[in-house]
PDB file of N, CA and C in Angstrom:
ATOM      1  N   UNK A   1     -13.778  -3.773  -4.526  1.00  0.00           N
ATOM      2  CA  UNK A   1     -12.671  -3.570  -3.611  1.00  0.00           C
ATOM      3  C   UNK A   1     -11.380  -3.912  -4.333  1.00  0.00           C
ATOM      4  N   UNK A   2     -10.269  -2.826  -4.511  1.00  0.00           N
ATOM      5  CA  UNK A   2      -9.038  -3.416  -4.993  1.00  0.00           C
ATOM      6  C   UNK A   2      -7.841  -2.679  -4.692  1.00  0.00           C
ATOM      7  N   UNK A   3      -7.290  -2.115  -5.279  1.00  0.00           N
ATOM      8  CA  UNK A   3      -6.056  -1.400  -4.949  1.00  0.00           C
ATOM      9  C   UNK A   3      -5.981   0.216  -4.057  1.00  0.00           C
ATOM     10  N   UNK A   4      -7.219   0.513  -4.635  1.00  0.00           N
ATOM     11  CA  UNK A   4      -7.731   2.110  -3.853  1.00  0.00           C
ATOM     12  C   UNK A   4      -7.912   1.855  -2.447  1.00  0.00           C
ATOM     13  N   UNK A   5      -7.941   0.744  -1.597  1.00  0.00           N
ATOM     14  CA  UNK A   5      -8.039   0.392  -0.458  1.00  0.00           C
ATOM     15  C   UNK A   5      -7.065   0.721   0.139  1.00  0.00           C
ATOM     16  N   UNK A   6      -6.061  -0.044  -0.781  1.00  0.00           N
ATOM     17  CA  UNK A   6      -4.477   0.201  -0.064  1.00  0.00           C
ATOM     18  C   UNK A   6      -4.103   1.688  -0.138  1.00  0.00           C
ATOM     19  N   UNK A   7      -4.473   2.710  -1.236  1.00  0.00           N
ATOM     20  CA  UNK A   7      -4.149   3.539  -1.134  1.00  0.00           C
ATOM     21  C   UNK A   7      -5.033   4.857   0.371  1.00  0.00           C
ATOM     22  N   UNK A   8      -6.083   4.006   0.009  1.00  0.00           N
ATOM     23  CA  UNK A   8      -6.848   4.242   1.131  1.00  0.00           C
ATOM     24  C   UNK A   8      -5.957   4.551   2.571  1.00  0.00           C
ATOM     25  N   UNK A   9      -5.493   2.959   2.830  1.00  0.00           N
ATOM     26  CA  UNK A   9      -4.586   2.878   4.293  1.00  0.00           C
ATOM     27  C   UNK A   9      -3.554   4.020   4.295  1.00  0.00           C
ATOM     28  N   UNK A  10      -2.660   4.452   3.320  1.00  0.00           N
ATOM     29  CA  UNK A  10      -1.802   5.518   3.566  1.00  0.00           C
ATOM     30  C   UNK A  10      -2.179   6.423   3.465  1.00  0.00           C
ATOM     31  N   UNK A  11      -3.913   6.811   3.182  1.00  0.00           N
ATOM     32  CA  UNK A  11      -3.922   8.189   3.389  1.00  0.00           C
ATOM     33  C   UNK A  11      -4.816   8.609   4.951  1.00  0.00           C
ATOM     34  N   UNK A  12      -5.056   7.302   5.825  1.00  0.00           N
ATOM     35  CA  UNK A  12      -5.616   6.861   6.569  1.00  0.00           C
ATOM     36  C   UNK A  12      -4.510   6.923   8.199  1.00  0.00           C
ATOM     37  N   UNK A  13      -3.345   6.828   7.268  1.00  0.00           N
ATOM     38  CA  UNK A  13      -1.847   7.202   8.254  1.00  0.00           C
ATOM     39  C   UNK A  13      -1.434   8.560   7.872  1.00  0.00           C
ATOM     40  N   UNK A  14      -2.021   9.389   7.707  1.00  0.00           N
ATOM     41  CA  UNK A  14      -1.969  10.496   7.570  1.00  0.00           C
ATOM     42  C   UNK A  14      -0.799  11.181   6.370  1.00  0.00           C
ATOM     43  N   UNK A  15      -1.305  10.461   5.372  1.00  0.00           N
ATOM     44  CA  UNK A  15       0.002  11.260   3.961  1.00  0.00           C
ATOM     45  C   UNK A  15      -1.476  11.171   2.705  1.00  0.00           C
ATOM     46  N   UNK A  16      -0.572  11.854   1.757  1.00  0.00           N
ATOM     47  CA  UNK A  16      -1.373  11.863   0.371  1.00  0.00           C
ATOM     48  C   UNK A  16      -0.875  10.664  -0.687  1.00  0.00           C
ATOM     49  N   UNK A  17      -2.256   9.807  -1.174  1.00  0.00           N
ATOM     50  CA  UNK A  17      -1.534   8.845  -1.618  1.00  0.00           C
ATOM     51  C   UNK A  17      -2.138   8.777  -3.181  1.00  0.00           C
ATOM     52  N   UNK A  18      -1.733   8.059  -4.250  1.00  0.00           N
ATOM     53  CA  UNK A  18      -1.974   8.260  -5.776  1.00  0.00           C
ATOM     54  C   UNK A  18      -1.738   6.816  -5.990  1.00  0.00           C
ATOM     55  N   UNK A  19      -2.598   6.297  -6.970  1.00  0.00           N
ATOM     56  CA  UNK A  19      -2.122   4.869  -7.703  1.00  0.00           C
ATOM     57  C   UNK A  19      -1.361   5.392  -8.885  1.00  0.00           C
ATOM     58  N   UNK A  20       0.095   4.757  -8.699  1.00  0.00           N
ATOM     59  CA  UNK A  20       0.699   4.948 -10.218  1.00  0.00           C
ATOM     60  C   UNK A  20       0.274   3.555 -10.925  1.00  0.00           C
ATOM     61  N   UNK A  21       0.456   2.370 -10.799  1.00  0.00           N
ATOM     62  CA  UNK A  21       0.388   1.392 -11.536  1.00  0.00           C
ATOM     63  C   UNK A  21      -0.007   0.418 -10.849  1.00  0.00           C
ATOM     64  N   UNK A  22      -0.454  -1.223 -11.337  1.00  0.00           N
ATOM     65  CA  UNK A  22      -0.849  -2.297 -10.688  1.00  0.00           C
ATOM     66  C   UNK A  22      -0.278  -3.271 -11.769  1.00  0.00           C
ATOM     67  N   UNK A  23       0.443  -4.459 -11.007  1.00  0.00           N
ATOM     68  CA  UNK A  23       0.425  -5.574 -11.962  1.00  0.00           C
ATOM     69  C   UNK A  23       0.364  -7.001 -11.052  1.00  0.00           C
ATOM     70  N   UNK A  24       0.670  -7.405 -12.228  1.00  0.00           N
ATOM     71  CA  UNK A  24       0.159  -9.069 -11.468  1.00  0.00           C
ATOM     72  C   UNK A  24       1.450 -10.138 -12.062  1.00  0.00           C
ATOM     73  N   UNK A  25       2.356 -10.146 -10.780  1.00  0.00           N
ATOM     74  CA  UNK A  25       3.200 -10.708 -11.188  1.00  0.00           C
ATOM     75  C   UNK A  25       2.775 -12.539 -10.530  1.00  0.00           C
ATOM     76  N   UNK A  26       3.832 -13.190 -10.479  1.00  0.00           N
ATOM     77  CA  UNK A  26       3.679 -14.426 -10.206  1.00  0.00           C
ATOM     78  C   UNK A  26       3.989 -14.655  -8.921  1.00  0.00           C
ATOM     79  N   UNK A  27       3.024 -15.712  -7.934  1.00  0.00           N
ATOM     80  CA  UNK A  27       2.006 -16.508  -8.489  1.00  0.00           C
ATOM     81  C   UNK A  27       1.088 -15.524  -8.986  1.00  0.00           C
ATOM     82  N   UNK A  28      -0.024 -16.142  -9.410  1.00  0.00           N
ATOM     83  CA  UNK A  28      -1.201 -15.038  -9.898  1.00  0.00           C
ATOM     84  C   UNK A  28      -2.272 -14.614  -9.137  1.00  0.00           C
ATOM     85  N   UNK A  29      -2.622 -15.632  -7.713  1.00  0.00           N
ATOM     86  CA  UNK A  29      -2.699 -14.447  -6.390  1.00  0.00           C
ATOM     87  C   UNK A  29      -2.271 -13.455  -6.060  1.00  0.00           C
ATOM     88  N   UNK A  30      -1.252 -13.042  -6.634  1.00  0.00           N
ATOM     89  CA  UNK A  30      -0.567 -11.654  -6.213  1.00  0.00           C
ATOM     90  C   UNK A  30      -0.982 -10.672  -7.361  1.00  0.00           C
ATOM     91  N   UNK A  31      -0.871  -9.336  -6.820  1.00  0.00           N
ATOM     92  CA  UNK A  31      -0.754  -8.511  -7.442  1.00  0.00           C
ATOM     93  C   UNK A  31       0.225  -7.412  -6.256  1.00  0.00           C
ATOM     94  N   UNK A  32       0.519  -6.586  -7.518  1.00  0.00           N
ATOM     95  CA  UNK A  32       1.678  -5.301  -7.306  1.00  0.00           C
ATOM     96  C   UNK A  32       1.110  -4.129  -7.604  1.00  0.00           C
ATOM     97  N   UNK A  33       1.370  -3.068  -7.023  1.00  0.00           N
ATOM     98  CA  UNK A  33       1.093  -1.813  -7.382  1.00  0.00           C
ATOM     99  C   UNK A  33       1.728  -1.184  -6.879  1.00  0.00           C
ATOM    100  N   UNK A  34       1.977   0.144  -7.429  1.00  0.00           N
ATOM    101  CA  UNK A  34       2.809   1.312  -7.563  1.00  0.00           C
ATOM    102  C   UNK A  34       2.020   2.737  -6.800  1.00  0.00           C
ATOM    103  N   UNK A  35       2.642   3.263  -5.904  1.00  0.00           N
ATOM    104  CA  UNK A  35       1.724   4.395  -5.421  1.00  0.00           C
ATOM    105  C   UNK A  35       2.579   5.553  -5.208  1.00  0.00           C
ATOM    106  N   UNK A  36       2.478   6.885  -5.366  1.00  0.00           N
ATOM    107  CA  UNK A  36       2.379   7.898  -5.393  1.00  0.00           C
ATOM    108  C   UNK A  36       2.506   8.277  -3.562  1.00  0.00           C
ATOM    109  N   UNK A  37       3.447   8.665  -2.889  1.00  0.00           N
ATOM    110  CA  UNK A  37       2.658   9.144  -1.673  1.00  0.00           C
ATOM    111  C   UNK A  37       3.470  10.496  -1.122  1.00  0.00           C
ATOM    112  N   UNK A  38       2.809  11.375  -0.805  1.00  0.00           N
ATOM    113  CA  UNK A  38       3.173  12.512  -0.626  1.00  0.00           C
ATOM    114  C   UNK A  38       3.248  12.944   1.004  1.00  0.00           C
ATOM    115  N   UNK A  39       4.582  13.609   1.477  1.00  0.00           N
ATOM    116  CA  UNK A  39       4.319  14.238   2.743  1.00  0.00           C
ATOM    117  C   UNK A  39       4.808  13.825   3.575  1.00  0.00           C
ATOM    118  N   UNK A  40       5.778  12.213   3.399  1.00  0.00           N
ATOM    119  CA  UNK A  40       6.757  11.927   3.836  1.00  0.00           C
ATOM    120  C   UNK A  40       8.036  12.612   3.519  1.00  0.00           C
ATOM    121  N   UNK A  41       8.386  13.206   4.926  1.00  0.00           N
ATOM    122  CA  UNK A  41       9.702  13.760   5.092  1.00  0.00           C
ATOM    123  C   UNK A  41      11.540  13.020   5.737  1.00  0.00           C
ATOM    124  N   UNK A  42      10.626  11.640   6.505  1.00  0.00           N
ATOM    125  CA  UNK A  42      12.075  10.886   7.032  1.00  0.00           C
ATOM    126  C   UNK A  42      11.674   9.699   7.082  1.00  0.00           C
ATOM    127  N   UNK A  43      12.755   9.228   7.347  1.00  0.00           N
ATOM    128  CA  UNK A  43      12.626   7.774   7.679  1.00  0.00           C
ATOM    129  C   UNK A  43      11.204   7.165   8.822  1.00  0.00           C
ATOM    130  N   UNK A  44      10.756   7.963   9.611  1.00  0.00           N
ATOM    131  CA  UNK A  44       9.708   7.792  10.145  1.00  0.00           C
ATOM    132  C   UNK A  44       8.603   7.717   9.657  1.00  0.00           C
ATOM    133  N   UNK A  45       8.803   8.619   8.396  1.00  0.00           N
ATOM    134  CA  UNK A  45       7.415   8.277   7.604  1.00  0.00           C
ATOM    135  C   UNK A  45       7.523   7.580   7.001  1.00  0.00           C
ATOM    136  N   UNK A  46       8.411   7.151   6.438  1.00  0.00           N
ATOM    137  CA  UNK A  46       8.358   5.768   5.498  1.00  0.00           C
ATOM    138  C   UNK A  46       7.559   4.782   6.281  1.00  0.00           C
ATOM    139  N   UNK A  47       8.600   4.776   7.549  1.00  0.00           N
ATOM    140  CA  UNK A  47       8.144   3.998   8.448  1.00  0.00           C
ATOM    141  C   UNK A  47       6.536   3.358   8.847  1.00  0.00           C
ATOM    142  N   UNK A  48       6.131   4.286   8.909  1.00  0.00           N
ATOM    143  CA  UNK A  48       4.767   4.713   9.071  1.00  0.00           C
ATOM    144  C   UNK A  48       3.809   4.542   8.098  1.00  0.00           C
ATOM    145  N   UNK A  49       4.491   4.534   6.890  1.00  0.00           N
ATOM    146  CA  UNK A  49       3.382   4.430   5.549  1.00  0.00           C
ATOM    147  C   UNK A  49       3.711   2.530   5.559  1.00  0.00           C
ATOM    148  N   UNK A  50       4.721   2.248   5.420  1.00  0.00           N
ATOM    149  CA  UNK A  50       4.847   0.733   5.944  1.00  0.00           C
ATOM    150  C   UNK A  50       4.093  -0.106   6.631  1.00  0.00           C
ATOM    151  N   UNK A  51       4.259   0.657   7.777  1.00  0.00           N
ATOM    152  CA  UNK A  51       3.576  -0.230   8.578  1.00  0.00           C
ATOM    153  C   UNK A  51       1.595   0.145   8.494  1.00  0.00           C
ATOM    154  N   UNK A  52       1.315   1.018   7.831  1.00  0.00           N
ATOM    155  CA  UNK A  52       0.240   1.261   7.801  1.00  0.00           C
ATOM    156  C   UNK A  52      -0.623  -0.291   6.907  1.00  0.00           C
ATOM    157  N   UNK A  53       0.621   0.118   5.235  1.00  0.00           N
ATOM    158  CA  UNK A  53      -0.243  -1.133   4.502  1.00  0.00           C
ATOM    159  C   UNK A  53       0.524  -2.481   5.139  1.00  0.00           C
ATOM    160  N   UNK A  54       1.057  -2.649   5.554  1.00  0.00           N
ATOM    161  CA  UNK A  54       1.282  -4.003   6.233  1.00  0.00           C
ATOM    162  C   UNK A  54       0.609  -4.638   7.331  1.00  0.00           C
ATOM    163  N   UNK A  55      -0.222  -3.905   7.931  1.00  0.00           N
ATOM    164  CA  UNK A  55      -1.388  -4.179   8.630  1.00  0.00           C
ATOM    165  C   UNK A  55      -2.433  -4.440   8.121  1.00  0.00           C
ATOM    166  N   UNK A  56      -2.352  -4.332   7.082  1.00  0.00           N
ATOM    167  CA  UNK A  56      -3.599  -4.536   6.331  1.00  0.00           C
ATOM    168  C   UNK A  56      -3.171  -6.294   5.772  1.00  0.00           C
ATOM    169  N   UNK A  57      -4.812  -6.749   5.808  1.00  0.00           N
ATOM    170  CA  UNK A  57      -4.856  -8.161   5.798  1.00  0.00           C
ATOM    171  C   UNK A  57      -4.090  -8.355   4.324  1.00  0.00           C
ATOM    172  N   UNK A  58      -3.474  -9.334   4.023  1.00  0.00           N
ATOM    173  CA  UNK A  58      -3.333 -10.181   2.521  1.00  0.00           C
ATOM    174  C   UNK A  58      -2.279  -8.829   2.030  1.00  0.00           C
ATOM    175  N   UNK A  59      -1.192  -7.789   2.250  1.00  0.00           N
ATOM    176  CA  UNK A  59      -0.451  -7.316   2.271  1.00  0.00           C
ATOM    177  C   UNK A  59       0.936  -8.193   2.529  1.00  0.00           C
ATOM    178  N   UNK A  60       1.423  -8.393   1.700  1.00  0.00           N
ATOM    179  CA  UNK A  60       2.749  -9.888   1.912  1.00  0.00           C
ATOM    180  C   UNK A  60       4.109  -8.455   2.133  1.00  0.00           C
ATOM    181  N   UNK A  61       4.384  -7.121   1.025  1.00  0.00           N
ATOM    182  CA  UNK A  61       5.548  -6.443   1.026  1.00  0.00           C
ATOM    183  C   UNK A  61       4.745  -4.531   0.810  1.00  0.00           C
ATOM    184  N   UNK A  62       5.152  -4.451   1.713  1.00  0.00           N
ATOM    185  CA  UNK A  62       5.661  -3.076   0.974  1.00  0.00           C
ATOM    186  C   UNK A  62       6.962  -2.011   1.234  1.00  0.00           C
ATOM    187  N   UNK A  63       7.405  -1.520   0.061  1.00  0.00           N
ATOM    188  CA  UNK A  63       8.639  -1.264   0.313  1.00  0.00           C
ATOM    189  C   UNK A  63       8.517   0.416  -0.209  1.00  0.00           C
ATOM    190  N   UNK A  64       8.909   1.399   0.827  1.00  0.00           N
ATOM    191  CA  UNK A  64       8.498   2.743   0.206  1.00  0.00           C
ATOM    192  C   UNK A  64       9.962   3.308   0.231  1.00  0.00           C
ATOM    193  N   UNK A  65      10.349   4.207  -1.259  1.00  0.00           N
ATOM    194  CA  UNK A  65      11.512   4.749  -1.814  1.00  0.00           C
ATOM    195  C   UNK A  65      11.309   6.039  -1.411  1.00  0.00           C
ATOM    196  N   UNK A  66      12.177   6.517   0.058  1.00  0.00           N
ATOM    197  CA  UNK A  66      11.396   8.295   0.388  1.00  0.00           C
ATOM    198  C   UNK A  66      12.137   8.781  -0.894  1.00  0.00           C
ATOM    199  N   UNK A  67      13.279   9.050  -1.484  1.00  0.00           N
ATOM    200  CA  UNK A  67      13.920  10.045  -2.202  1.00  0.00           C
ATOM    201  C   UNK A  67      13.054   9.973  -3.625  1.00  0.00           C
ATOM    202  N   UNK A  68      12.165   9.017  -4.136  1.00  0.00           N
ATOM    203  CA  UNK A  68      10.982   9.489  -5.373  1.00  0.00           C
ATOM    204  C   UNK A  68       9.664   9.592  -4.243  1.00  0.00           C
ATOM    205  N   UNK A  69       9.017   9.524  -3.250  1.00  0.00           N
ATOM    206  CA  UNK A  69       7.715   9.852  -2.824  1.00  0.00           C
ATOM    207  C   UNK A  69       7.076   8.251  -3.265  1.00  0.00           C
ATOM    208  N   UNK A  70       7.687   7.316  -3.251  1.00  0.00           N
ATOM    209  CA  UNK A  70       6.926   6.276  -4.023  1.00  0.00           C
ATOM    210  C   UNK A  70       7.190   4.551  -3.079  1.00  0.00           C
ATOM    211  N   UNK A  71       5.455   4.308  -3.388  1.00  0.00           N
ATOM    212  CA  UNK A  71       5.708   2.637  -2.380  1.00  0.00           C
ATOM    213  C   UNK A  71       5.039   1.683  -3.305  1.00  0.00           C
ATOM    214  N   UNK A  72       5.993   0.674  -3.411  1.00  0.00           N
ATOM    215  CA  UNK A  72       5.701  -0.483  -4.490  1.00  0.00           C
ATOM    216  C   UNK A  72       4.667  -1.599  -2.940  1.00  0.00           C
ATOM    217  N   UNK A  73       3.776  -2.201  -3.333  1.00  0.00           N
ATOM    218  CA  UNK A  73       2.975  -3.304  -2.227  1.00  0.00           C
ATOM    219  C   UNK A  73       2.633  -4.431  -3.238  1.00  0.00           C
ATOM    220  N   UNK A  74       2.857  -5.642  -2.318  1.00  0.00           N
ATOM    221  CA  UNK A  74       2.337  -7.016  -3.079  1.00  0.00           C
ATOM    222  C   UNK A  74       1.454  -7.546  -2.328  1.00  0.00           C
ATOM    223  N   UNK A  75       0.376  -7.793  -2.551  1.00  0.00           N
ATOM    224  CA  UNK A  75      -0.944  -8.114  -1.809  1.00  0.00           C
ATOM    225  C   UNK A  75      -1.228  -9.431  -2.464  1.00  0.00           C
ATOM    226  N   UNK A  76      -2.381 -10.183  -1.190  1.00  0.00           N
ATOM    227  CA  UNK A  76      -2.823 -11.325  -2.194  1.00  0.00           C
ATOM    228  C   UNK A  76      -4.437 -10.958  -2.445  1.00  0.00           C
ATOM    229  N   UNK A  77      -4.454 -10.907  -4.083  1.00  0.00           N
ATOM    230  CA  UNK A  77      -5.827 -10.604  -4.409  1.00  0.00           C
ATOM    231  C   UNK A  77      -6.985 -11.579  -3.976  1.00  0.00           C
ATOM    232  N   UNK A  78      -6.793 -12.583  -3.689  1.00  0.00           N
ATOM    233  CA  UNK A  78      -7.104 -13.754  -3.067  1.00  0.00           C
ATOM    234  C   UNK A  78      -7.959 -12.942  -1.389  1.00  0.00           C
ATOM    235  N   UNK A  79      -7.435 -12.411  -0.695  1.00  0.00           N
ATOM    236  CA  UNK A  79      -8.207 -12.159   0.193  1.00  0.00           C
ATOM    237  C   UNK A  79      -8.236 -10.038   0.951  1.00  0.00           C
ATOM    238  N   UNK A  80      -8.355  -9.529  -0.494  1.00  0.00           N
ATOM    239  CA  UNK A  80      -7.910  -8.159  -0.772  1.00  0.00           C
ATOM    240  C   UNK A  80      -9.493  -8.025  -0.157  1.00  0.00           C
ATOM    241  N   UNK A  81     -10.475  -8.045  -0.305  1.00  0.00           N
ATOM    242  CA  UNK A  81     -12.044  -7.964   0.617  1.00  0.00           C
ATOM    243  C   UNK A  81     -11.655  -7.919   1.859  1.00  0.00           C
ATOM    244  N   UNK A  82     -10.645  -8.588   2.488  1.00  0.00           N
ATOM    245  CA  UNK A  82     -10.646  -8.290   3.661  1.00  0.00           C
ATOM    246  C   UNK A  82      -9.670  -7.154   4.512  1.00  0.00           C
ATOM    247  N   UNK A  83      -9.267  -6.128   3.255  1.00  0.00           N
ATOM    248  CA  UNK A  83      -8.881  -5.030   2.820  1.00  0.00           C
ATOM    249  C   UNK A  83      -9.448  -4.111   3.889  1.00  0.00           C
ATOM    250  N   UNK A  84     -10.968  -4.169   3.601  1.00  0.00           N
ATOM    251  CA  UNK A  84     -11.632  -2.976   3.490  1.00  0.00           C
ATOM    252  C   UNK A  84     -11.859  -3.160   5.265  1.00  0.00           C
ATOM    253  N   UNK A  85     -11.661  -4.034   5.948  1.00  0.00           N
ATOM    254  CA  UNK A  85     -11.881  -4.055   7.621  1.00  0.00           C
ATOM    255  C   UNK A  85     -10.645  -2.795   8.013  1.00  0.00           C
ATOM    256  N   UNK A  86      -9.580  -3.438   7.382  1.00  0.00           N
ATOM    257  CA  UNK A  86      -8.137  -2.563   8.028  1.00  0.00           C
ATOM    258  C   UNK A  86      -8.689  -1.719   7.925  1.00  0.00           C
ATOM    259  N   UNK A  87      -8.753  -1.142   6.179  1.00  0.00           N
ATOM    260  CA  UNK A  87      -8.535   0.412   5.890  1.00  0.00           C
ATOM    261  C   UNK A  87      -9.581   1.229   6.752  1.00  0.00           C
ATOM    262  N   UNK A  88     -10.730   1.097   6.789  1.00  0.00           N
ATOM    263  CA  UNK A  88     -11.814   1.406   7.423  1.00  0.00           C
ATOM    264  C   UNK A  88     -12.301   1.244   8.297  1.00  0.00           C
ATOM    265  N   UNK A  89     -11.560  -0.147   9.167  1.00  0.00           N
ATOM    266  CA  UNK A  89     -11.462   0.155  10.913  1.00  0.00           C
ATOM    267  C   UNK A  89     -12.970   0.253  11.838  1.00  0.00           C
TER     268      UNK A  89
END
């Protein structure tokens, strides 16, 4: 279980989603990743792709840039297993 979860949740809110990157910034519970998401047209979808991975457990940020198609998320890898309840419901 790891980052494909999260990408999971936004494609689960109905958009197309891609892992661009993952890192692990500080503390080292956290990790970051970079996603790809397609099919957002307004501020509602941002909206929406937001609040999708932010429902998801151990999700601390996510912040989606509509004008590149792209949402940076900081999760705690620490309890990312409990990932897979949200995404999969």
């Amino acid at each position: 279980m790891g980052p494909e979860a999260l990408v999971g949740a936004v494609e689960d809110a109905g958009f197309e989603g891609g892992l661009i990157s993952v890192r692990q910034p500080k503390p080292a519970a956290l990790e970051a990743l970079r996603m790809r998401v397609s099919g957002m047209v307004c501020a509602a979808c941002s909206t929406a792709v937001e609040n999708a991975l932010l429902s998801c457990s151990g999700v601390s940020r996510a912040a989606v840039a509509l004008a590149s198609g792209e949402v940076e998320v900081t999760f705690d890898s620490a309890v990312v297993a409990a990932v897979r309840a949200c995404v999969r419901g």
